[in-house]
PDB file of N, CA and C in Angstrom:
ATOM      1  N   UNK A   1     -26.240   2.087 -21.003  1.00  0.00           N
ATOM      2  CA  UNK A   1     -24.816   1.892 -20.998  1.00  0.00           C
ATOM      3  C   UNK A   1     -24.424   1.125 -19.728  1.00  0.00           C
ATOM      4  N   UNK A   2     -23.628   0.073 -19.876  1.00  0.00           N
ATOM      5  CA  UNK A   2     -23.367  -0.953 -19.218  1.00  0.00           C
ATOM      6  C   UNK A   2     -22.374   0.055 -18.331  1.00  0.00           C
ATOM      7  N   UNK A   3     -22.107  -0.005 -16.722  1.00  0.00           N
ATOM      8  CA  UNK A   3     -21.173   0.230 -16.084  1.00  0.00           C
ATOM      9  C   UNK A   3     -19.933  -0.908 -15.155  1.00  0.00           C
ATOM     10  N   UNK A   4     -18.991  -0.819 -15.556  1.00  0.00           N
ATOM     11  CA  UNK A   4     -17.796  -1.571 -15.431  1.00  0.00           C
ATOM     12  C   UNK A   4     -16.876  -1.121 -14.669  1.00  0.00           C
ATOM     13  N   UNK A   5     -16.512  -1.919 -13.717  1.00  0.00           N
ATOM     14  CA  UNK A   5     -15.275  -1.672 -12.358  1.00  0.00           C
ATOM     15  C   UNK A   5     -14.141  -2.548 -12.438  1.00  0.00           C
ATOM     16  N   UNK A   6     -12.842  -1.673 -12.498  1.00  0.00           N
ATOM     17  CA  UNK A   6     -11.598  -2.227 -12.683  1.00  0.00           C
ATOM     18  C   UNK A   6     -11.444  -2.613 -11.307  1.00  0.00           C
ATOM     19  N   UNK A   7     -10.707  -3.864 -10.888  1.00  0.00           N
ATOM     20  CA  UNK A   7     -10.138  -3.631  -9.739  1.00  0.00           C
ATOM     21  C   UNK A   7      -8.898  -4.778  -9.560  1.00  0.00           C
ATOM     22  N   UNK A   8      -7.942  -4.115  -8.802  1.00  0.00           N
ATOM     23  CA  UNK A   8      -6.727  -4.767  -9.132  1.00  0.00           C
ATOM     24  C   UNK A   8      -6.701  -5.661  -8.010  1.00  0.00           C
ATOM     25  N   UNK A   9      -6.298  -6.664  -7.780  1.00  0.00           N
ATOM     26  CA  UNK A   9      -5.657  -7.721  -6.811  1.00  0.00           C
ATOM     27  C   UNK A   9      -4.303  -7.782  -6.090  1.00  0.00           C
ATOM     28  N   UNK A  10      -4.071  -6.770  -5.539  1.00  0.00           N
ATOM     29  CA  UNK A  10      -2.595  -6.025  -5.332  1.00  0.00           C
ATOM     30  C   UNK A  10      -1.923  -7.552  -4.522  1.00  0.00           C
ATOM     31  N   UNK A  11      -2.164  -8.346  -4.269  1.00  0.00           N
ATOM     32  CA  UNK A  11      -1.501  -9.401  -3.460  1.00  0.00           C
ATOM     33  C   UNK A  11      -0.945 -10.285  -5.444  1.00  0.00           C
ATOM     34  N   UNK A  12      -1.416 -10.346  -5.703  1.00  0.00           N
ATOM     35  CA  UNK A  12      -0.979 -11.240  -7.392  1.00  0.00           C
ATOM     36  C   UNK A  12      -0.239 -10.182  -8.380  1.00  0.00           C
ATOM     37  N   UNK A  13      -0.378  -8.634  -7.751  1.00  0.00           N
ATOM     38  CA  UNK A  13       0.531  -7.845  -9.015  1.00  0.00           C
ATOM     39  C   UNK A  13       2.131  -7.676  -8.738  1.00  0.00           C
ATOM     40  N   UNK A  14       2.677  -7.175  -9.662  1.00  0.00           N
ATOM     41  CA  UNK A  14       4.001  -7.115 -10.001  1.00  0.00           C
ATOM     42  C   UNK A  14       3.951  -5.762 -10.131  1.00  0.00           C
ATOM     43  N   UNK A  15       3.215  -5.517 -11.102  1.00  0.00           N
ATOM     44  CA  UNK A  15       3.432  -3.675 -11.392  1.00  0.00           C
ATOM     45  C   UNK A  15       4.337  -3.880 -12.921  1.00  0.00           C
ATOM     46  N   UNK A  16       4.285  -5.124 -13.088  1.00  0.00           N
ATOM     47  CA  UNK A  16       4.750  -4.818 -14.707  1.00  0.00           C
ATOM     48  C   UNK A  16       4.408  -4.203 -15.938  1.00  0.00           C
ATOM     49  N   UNK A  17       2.974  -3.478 -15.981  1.00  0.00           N
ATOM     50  CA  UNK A  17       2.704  -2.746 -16.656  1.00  0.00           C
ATOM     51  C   UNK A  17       2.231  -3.193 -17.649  1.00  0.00           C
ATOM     52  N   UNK A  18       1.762  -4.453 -18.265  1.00  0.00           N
ATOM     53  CA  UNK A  18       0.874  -5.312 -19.342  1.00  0.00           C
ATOM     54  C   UNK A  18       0.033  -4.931 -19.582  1.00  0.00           C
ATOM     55  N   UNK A  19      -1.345  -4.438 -18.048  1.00  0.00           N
ATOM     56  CA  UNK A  19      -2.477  -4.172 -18.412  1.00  0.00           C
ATOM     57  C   UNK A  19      -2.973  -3.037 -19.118  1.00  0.00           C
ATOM     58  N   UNK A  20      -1.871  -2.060 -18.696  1.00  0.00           N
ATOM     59  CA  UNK A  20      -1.726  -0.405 -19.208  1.00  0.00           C
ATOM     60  C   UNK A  20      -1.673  -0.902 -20.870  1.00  0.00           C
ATOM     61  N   UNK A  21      -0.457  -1.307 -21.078  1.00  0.00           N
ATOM     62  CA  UNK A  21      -0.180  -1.360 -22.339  1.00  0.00           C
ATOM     63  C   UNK A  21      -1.214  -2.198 -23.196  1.00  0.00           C
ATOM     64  N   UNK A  22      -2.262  -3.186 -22.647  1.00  0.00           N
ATOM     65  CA  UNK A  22      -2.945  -3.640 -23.588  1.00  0.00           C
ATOM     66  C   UNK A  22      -4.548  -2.745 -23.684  1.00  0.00           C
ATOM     67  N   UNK A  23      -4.540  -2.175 -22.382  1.00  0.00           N
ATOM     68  CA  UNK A  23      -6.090  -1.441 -22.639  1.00  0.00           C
ATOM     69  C   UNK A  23      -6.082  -0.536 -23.632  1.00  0.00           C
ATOM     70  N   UNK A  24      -7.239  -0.648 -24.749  1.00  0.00           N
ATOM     71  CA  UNK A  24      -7.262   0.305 -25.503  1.00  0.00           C
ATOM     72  C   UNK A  24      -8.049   1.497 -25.333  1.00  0.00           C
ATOM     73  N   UNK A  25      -8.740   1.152 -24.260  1.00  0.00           N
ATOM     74  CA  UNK A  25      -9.654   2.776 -23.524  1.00  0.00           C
ATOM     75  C   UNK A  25      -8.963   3.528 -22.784  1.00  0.00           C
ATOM     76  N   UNK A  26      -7.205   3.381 -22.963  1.00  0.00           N
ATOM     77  CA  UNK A  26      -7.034   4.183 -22.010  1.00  0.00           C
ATOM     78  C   UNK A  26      -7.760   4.377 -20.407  1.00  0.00           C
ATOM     79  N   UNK A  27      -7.904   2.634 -20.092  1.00  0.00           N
ATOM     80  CA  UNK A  27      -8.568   3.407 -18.390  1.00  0.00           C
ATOM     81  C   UNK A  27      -7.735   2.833 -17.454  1.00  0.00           C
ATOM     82  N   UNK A  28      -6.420   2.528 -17.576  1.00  0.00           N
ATOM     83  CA  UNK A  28      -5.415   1.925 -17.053  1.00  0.00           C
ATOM     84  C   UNK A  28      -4.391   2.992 -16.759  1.00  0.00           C
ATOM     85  N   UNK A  29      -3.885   3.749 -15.395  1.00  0.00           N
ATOM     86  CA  UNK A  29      -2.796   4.652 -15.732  1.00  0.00           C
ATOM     87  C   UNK A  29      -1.622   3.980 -14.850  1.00  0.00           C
ATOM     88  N   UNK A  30      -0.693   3.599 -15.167  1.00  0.00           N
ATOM     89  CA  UNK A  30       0.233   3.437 -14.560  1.00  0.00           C
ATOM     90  C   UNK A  30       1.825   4.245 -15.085  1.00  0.00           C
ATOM     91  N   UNK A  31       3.257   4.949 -14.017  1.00  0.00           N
ATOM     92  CA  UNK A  31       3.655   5.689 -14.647  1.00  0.00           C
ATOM     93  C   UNK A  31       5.019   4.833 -13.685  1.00  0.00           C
ATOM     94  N   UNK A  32       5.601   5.204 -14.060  1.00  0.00           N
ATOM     95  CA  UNK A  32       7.316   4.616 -13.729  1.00  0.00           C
ATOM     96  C   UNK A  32       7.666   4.854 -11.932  1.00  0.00           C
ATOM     97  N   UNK A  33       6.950   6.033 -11.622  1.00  0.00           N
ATOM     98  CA  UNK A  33       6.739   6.370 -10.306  1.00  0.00           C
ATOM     99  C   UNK A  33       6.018   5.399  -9.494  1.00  0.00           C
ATOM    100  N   UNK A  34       5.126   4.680 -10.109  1.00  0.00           N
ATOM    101  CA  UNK A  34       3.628   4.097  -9.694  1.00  0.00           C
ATOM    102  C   UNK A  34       4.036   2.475  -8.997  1.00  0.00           C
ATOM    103  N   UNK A  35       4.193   1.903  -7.948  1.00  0.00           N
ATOM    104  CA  UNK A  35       4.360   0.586  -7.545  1.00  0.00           C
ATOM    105  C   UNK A  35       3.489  -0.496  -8.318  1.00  0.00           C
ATOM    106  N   UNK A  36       1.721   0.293  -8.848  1.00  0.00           N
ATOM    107  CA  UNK A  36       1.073  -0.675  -9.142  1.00  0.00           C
ATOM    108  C   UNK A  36       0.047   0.254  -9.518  1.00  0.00           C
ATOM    109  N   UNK A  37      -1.066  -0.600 -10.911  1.00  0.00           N
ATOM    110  CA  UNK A  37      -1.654   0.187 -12.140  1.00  0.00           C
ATOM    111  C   UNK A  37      -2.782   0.648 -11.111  1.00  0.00           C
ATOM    112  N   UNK A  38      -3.549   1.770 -11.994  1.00  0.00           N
ATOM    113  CA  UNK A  38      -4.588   2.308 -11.016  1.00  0.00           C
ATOM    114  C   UNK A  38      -5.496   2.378 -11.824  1.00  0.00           C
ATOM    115  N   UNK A  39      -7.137   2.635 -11.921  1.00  0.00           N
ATOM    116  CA  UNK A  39      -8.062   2.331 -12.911  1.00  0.00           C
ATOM    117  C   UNK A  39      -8.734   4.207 -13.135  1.00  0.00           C
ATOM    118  N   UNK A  40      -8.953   4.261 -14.107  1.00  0.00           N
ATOM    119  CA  UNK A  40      -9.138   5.733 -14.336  1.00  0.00           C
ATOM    120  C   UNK A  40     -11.099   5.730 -14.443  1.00  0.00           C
ATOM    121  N   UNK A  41     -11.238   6.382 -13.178  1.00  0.00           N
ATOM    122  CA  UNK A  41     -12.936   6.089 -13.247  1.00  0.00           C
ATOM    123  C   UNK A  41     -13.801   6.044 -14.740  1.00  0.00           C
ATOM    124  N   UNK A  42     -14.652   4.893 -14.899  1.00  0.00           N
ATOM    125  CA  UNK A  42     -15.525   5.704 -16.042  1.00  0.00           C
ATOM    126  C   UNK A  42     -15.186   5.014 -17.313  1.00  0.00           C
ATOM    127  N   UNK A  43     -13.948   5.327 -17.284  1.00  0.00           N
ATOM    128  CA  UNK A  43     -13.214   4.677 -19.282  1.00  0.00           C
ATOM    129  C   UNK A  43     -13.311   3.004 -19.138  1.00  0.00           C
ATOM    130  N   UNK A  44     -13.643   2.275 -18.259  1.00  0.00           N
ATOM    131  CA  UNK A  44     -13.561   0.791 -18.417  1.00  0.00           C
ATOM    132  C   UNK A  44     -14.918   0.250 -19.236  1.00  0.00           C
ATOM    133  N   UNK A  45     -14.765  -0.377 -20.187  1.00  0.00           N
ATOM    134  CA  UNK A  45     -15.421  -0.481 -21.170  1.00  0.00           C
ATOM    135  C   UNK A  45     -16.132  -1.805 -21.029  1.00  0.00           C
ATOM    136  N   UNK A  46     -15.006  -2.932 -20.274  1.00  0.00           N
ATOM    137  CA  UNK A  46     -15.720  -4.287 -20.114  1.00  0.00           C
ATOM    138  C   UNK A  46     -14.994  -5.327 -21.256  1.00  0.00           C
ATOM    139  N   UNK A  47     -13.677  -5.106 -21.423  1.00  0.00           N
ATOM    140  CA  UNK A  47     -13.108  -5.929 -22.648  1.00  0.00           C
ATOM    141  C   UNK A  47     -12.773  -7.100 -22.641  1.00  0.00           C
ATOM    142  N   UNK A  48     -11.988  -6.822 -21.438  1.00  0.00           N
ATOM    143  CA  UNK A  48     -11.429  -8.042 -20.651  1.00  0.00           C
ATOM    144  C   UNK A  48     -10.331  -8.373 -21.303  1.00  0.00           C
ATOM    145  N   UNK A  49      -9.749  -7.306 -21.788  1.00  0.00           N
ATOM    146  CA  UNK A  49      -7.980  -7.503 -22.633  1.00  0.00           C
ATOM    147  C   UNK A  49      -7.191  -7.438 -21.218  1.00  0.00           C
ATOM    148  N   UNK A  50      -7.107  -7.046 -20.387  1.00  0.00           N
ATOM    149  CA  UNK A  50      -6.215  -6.870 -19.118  1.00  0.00           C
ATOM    150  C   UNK A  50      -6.521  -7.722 -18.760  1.00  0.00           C
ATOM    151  N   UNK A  51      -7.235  -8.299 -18.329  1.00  0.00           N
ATOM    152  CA  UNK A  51      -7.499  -9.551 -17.578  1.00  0.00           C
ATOM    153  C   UNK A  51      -7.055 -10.938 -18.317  1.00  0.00           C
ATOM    154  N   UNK A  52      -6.979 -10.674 -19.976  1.00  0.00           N
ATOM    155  CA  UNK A  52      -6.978 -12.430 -20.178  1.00  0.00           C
ATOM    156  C   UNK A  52      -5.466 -12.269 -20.469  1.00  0.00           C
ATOM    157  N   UNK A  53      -4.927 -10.653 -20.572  1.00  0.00           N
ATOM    158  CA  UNK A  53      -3.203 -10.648 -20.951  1.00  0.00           C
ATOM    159  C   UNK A  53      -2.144 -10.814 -19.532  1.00  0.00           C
ATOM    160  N   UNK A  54      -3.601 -10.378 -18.058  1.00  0.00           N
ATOM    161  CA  UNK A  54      -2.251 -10.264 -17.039  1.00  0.00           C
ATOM    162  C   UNK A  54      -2.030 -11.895 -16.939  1.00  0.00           C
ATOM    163  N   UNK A  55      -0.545 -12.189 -16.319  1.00  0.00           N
ATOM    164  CA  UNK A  55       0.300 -12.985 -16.286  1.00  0.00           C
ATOM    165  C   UNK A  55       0.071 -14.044 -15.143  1.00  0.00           C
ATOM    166  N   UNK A  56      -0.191 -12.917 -14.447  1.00  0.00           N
ATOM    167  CA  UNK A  56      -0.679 -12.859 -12.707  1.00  0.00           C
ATOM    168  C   UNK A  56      -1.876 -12.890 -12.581  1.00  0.00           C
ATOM    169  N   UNK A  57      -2.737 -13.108 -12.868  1.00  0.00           N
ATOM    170  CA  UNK A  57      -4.570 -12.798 -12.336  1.00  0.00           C
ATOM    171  C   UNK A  57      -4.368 -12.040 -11.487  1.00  0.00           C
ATOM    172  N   UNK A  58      -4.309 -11.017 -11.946  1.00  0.00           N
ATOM    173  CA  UNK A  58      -4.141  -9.967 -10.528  1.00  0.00           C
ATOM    174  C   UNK A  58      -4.875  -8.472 -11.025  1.00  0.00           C
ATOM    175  N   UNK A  59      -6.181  -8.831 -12.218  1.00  0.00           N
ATOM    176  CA  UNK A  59      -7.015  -7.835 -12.186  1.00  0.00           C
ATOM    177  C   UNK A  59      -8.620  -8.475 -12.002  1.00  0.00           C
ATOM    178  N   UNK A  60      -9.500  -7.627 -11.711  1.00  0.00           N
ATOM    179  CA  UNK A  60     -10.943  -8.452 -11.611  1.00  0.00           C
ATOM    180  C   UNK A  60     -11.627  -7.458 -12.137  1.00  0.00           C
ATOM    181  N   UNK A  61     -12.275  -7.817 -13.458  1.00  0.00           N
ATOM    182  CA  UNK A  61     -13.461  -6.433 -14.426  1.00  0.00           C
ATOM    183  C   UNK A  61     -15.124  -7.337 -13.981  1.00  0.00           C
ATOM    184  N   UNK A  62     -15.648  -6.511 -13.223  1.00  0.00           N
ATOM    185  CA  UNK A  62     -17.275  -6.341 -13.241  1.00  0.00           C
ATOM    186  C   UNK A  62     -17.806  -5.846 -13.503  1.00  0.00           C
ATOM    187  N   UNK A  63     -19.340  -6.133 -13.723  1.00  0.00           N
ATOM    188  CA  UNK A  63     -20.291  -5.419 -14.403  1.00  0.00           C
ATOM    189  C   UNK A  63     -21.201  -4.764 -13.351  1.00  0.00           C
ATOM    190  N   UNK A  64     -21.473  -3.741 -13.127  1.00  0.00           N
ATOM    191  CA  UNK A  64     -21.683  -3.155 -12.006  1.00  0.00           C
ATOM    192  C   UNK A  64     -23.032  -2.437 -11.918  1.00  0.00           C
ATOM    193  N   UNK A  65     -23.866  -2.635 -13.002  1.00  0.00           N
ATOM    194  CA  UNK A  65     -25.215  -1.968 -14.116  1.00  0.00           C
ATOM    195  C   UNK A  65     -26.252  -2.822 -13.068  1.00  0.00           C
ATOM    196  N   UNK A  66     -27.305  -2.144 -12.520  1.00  0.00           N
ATOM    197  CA  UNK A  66     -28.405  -2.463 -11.655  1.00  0.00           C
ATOM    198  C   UNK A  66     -29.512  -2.857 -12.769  1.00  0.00           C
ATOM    199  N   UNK A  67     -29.723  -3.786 -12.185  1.00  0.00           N
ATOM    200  CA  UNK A  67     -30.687  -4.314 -13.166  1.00  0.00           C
ATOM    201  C   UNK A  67     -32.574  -3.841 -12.891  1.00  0.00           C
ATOM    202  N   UNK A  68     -33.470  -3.056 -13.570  1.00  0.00           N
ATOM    203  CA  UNK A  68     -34.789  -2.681 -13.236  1.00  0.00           C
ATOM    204  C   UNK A  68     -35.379  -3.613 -13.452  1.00  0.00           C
ATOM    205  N   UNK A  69     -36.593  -4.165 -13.190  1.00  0.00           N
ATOM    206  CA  UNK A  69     -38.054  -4.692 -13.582  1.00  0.00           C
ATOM    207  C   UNK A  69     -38.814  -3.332 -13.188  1.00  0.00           C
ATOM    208  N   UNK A  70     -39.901  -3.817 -14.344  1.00  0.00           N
ATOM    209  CA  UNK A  70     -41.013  -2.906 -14.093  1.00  0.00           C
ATOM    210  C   UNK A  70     -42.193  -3.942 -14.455  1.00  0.00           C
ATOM    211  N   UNK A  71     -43.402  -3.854 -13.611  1.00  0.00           N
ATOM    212  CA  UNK A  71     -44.461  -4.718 -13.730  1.00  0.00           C
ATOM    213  C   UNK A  71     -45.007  -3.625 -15.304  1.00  0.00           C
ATOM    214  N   UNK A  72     -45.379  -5.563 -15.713  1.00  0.00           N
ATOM    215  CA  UNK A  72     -46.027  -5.013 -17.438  1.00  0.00           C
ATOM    216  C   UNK A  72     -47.878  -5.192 -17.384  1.00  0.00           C
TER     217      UNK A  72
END
């Protein structure tokens, strides 16, 4: 299982709330209280719906999975 890191670009956000509303893993929480979205460890899946919907480039999704060799 591939591991994936949300991370926001707080200098390019608004806090308009796009990315929340388009993630469908739920790993986006942002709440009316909140200046700006926060990433919920774990649920980022690697979709890249937040990223190609924000307005702002103001999220960055990596792939964060260590790669092994093993001599054959």
């Amino acid at each position: 299982m591939l591991k994936w890191q949300w991370q926001l670009l707080i200098e390019n956000c608004t806090g308009c709330g796009i990315c929340r509303d388009v993630c469908n893993e739920h790993a986006i929480k942002m709440s009316r209280r909140m200046a700006y979205p926060e990433p919920i460890v774990g649920k980022c899946e690697g979709c890249m719906d937040c990223v190609n919907e924000c307005p702002f480039e103001a999220i960055k999704v990596t792939n964060n999975a260590k790669l092994v060799f093993e001599d054959t």
